[in-house]
PDB file of N, CA and C in Angstrom:
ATOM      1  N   UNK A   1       0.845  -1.168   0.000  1.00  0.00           N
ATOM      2  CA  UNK A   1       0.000   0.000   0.000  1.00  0.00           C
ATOM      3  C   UNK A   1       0.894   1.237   0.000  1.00  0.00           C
ATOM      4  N   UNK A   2       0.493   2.029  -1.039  1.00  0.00           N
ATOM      5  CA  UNK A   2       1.026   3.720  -0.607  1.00  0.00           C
ATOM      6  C   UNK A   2       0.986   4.461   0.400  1.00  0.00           C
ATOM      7  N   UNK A   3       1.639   5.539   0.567  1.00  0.00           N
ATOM      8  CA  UNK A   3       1.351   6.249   1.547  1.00  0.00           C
ATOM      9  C   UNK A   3       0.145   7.079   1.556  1.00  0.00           C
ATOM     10  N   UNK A   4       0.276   7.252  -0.029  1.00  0.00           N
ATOM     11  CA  UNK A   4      -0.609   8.288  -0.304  1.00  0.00           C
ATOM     12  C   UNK A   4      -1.843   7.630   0.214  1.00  0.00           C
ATOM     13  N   UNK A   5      -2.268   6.631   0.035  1.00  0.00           N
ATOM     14  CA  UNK A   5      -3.164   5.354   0.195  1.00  0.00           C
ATOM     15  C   UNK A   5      -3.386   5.256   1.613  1.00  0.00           C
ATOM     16  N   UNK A   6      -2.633   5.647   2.327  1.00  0.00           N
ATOM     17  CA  UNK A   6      -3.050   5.920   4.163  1.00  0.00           C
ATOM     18  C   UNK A   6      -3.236   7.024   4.192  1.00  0.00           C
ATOM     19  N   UNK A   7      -3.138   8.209   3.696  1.00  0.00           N
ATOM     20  CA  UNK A   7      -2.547   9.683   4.073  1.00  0.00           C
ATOM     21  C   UNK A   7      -3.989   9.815   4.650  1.00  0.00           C
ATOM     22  N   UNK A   8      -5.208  10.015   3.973  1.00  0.00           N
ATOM     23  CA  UNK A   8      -6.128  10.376   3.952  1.00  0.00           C
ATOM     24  C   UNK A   8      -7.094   9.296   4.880  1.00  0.00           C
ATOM     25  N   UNK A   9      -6.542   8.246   5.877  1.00  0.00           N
ATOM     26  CA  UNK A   9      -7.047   7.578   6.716  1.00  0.00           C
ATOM     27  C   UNK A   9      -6.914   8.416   8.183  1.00  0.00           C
ATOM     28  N   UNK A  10      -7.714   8.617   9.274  1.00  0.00           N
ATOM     29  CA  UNK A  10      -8.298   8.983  10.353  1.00  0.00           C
ATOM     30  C   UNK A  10      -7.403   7.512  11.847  1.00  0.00           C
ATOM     31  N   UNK A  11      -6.734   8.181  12.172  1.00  0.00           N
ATOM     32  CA  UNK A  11      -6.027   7.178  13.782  1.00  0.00           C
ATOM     33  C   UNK A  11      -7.227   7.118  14.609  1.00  0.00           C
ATOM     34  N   UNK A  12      -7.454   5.727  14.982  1.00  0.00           N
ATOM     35  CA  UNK A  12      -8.176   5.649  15.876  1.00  0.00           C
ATOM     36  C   UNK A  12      -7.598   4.849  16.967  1.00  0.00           C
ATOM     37  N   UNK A  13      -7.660   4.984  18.281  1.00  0.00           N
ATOM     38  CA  UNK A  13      -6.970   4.097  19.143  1.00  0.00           C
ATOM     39  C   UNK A  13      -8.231   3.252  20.009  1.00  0.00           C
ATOM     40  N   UNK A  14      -7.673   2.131  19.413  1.00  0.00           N
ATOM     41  CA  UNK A  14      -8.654   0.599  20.008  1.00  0.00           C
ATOM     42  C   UNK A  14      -9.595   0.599  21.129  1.00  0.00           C
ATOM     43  N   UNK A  15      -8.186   0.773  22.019  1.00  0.00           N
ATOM     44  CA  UNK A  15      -8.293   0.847  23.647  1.00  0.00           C
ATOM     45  C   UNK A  15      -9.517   2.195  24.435  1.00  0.00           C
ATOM     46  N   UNK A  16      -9.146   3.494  23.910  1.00  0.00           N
ATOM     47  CA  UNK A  16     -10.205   4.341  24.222  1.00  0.00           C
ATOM     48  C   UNK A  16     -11.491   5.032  23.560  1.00  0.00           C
ATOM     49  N   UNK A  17     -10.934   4.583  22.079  1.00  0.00           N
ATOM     50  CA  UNK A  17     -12.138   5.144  21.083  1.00  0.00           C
ATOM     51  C   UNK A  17     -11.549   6.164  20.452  1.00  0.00           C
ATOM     52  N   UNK A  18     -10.736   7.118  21.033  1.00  0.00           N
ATOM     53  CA  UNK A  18     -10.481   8.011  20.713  1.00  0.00           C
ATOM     54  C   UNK A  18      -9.759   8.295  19.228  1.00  0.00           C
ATOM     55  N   UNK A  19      -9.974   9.323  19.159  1.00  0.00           N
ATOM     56  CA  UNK A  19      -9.462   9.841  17.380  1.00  0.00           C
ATOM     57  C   UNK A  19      -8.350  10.489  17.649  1.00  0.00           C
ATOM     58  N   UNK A  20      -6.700  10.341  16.702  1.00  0.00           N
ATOM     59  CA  UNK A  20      -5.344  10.649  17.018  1.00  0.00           C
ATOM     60  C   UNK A  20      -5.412  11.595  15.802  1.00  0.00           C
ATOM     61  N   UNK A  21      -6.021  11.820  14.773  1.00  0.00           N
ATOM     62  CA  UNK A  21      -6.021  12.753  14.046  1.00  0.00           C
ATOM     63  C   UNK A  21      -5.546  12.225  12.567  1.00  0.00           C
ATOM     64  N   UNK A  22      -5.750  12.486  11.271  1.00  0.00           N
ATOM     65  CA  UNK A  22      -5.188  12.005  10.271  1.00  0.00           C
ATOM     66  C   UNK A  22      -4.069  11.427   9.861  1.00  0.00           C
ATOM     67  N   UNK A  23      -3.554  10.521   9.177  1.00  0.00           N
ATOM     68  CA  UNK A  23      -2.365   9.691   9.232  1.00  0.00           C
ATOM     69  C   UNK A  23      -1.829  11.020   8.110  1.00  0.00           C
ATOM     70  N   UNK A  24      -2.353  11.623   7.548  1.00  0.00           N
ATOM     71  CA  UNK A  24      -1.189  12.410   6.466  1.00  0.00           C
ATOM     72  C   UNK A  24      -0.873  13.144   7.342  1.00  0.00           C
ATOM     73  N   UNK A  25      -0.569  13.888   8.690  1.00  0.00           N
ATOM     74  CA  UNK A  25      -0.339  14.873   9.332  1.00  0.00           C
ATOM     75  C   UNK A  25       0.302  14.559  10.459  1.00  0.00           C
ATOM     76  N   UNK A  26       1.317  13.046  10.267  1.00  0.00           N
ATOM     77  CA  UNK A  26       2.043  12.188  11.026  1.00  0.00           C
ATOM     78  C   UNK A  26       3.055  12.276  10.094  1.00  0.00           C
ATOM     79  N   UNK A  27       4.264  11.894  11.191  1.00  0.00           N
ATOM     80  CA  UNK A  27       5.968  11.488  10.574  1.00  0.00           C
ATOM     81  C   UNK A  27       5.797  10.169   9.951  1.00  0.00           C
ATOM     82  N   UNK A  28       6.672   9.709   9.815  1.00  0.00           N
ATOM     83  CA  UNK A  28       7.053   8.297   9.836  1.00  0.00           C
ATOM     84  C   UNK A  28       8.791   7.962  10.092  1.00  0.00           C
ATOM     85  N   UNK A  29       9.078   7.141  10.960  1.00  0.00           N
ATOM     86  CA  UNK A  29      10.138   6.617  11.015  1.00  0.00           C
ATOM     87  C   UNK A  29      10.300   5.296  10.610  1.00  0.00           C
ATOM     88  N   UNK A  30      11.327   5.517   9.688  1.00  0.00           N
ATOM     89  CA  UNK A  30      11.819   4.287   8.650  1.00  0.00           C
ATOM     90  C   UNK A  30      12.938   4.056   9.197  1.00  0.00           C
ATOM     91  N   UNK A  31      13.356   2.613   9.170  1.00  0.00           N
ATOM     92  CA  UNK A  31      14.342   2.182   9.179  1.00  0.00           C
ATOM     93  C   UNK A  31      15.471   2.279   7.966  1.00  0.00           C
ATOM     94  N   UNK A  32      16.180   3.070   7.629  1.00  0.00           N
ATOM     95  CA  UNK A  32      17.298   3.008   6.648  1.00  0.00           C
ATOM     96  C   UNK A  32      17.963   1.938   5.875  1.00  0.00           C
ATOM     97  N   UNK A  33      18.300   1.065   6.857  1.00  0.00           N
ATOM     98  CA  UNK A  33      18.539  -0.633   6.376  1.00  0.00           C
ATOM     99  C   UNK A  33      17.781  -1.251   5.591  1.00  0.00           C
ATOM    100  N   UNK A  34      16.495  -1.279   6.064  1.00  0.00           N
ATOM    101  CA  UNK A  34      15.820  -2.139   5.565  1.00  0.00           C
ATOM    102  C   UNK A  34      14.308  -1.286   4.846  1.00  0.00           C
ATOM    103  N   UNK A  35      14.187  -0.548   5.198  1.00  0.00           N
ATOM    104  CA  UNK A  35      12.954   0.172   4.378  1.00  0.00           C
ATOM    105  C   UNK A  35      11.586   0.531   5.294  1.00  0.00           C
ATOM    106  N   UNK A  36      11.387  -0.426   6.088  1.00  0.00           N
ATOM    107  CA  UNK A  36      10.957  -0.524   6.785  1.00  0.00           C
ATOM    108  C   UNK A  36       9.929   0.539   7.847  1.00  0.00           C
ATOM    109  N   UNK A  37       8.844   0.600   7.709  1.00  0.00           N
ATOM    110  CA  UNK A  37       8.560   1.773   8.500  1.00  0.00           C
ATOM    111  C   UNK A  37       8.301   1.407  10.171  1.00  0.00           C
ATOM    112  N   UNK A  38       8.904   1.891  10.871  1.00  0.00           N
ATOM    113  CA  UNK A  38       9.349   1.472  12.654  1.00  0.00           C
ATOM    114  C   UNK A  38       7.993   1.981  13.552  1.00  0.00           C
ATOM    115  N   UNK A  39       7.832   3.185  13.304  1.00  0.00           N
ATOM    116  CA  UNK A  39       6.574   4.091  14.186  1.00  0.00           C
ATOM    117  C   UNK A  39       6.248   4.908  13.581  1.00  0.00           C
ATOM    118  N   UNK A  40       4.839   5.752  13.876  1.00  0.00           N
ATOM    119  CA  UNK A  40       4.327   6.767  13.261  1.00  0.00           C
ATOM    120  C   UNK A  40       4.733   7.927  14.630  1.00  0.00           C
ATOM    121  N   UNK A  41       4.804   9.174  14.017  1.00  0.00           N
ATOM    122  CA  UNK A  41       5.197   9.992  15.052  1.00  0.00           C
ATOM    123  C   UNK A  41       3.255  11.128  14.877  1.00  0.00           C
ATOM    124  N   UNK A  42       2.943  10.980  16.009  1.00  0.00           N
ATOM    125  CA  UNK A  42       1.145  11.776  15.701  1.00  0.00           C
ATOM    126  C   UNK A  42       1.733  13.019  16.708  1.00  0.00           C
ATOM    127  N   UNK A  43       1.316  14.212  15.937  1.00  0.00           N
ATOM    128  CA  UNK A  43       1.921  15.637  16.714  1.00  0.00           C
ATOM    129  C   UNK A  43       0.853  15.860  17.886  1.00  0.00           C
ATOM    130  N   UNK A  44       0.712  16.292  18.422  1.00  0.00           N
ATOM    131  CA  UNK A  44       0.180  17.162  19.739  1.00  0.00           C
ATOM    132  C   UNK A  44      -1.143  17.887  18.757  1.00  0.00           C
ATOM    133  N   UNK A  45      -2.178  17.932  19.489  1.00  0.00           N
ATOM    134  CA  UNK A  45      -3.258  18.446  18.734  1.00  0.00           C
ATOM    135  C   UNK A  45      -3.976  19.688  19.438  1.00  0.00           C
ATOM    136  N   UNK A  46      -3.382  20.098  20.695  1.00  0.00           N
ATOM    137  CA  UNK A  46      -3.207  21.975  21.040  1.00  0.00           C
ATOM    138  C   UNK A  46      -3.609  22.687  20.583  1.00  0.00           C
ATOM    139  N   UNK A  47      -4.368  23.949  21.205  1.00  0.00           N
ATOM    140  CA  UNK A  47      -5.148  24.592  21.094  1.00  0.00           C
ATOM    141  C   UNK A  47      -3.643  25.931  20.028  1.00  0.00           C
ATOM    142  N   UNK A  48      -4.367  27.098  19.398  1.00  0.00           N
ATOM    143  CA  UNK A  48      -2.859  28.289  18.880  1.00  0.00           C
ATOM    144  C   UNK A  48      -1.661  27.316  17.938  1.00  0.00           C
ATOM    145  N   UNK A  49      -1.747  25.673  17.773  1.00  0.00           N
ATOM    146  CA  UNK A  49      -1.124  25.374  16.752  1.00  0.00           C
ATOM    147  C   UNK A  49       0.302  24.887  17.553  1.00  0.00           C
ATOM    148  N   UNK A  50       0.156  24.784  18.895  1.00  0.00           N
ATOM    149  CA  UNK A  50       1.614  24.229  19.567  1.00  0.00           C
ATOM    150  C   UNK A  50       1.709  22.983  19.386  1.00  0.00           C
ATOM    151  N   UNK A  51       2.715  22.764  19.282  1.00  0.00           N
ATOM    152  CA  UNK A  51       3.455  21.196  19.266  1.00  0.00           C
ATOM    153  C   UNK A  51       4.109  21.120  20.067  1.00  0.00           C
ATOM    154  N   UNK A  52       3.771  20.523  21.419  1.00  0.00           N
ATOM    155  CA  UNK A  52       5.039  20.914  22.171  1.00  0.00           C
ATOM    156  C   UNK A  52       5.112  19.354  23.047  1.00  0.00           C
ATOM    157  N   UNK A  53       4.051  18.518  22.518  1.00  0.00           N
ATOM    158  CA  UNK A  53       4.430  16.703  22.135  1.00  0.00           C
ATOM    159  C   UNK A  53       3.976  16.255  21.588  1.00  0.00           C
ATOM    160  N   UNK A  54       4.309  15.018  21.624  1.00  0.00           N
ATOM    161  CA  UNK A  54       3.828  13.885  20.630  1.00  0.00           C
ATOM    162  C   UNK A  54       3.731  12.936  21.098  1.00  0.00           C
ATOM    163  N   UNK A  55       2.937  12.097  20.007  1.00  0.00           N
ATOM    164  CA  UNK A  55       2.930  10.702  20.619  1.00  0.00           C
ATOM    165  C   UNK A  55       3.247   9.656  19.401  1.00  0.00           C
ATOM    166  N   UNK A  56       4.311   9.029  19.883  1.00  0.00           N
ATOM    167  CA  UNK A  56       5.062   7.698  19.360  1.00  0.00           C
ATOM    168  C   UNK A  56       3.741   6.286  19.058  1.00  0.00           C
ATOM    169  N   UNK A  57       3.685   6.045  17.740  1.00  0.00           N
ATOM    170  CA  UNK A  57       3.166   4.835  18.124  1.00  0.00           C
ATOM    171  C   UNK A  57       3.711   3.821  17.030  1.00  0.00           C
ATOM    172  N   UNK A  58       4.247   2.714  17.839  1.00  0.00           N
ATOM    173  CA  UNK A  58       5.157   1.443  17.542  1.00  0.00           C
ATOM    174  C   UNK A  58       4.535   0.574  16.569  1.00  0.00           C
ATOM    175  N   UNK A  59       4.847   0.552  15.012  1.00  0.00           N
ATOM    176  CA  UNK A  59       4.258  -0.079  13.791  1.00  0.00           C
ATOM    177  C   UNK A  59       3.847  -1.349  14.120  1.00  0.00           C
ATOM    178  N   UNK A  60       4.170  -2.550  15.262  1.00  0.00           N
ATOM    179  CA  UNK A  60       3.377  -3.413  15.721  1.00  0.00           C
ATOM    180  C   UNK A  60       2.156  -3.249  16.491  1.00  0.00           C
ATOM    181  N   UNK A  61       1.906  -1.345  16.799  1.00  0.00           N
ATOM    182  CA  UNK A  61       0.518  -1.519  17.534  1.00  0.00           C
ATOM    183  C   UNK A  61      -0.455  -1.147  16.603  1.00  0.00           C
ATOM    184  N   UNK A  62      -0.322  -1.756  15.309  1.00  0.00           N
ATOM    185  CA  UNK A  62      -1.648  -1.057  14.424  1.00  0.00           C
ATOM    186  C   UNK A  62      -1.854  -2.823  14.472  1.00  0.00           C
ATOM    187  N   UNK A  63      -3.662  -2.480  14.875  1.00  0.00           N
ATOM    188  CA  UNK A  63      -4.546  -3.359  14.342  1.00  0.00           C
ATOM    189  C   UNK A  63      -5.138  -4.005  12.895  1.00  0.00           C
ATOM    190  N   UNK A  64      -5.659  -3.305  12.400  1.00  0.00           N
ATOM    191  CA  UNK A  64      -6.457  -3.333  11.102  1.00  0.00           C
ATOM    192  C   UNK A  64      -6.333  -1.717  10.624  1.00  0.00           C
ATOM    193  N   UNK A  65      -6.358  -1.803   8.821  1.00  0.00           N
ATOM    194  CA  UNK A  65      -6.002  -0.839   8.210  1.00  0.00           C
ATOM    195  C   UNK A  65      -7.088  -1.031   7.261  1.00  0.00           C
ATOM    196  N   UNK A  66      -8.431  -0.088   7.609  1.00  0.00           N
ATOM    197  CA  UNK A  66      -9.974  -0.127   7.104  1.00  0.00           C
ATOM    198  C   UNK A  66      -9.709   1.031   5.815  1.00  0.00           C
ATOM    199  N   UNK A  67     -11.003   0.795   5.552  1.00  0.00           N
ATOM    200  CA  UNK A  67     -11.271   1.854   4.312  1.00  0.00           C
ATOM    201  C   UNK A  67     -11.013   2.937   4.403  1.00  0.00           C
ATOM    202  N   UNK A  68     -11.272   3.715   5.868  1.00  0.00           N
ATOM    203  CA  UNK A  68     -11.528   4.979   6.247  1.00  0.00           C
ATOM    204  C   UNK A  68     -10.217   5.242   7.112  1.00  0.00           C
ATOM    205  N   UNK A  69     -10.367   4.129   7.912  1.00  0.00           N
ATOM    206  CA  UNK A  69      -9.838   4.134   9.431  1.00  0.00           C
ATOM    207  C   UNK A  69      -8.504   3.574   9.742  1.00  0.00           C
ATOM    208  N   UNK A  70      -7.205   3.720  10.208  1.00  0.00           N
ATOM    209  CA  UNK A  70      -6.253   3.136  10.775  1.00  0.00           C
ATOM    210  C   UNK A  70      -6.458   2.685  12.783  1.00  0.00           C
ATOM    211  N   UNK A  71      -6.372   1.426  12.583  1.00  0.00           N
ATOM    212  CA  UNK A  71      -7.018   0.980  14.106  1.00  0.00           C
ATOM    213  C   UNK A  71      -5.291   0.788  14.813  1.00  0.00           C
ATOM    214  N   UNK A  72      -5.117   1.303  15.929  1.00  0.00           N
ATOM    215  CA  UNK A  72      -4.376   0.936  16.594  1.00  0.00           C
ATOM    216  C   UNK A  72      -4.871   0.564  18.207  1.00  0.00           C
ATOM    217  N   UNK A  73      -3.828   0.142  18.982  1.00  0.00           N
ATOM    218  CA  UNK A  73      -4.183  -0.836  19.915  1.00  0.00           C
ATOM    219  C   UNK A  73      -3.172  -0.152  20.983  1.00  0.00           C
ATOM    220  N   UNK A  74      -3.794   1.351  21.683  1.00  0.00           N
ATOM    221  CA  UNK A  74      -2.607   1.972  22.501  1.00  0.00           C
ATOM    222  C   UNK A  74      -3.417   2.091  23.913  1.00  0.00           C
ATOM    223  N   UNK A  75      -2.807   1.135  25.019  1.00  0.00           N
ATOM    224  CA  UNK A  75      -3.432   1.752  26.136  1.00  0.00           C
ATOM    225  C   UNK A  75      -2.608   2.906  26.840  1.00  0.00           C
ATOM    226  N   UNK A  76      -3.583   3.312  28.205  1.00  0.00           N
ATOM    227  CA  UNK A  76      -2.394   4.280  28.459  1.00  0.00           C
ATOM    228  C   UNK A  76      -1.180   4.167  28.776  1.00  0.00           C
ATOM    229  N   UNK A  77      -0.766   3.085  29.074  1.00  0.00           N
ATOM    230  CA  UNK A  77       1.087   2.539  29.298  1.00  0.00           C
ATOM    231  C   UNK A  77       1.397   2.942  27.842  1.00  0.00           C
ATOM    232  N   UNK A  78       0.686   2.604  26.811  1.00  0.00           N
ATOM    233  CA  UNK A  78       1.437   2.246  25.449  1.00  0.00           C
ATOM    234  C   UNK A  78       2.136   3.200  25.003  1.00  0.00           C
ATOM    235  N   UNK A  79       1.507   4.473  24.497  1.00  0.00           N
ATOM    236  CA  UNK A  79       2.686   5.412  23.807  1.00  0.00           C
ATOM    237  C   UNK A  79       3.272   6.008  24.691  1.00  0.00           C
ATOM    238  N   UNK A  80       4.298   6.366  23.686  1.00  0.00           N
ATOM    239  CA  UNK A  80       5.182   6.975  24.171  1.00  0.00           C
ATOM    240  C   UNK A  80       5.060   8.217  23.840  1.00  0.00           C
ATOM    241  N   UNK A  81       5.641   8.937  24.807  1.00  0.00           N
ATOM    242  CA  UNK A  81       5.610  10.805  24.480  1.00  0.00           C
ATOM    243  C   UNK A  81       6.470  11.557  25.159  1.00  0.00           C
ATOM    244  N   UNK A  82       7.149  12.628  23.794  1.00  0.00           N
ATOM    245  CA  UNK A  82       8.238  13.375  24.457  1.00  0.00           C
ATOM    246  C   UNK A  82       7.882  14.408  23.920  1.00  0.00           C
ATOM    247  N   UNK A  83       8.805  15.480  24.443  1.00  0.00           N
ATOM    248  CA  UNK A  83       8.792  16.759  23.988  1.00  0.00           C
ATOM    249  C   UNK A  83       9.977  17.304  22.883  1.00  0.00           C
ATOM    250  N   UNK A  84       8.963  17.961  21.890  1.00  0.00           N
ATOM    251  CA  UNK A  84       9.840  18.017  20.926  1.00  0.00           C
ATOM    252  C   UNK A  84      10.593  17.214  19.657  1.00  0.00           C
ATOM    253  N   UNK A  85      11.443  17.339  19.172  1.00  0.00           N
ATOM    254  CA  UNK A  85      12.063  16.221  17.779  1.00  0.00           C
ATOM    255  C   UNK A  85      13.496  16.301  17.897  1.00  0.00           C
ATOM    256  N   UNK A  86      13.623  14.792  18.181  1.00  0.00           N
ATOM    257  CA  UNK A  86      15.444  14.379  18.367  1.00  0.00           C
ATOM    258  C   UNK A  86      16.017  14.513  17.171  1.00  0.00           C
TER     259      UNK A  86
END
């Protein structure tokens, strides 16, 4: 599948229902070696347009990849979140 082919899919997380916001308006971290895409990086969704975190989510926690919808499977232990871009 393309990217382009996710871009326009909606994050949903399993565990609370909740909506993470469009997959085109996420990073992606690839692995260099191998091609590989590792995690999606989903920005902070703040009121004035701040980014001031994010949340990490680990390419083994996606569920199902629907018509509309990207399902992931994040409880609150699961992501990860820092401030800012290493």
């Amino acid at each position: 599948m393309r990217f382009t082919e996710l871009a326009s899919k909606e994050i949903i997380n399993l565990s609370t229902g909740g909506r993470m916001g469009p997959l085109g308006d996420t990073d992606l971290v690839i692995n260099a070696d191998t091609g590989q895409i590792e995690s999606i990086i989903v920005p902070s969704r703040g009121r004035l347009n701040r980014q001031t975190e994010e949340t990490t989510i680990p390419w083994n926690a996606i569920r199902r990849v629907g018509p509309e919808v990207l399902i992931v499977d994040m409880d609150e232990a699961g992501p990860l979140r820092h401030t800012g871009r290493n």
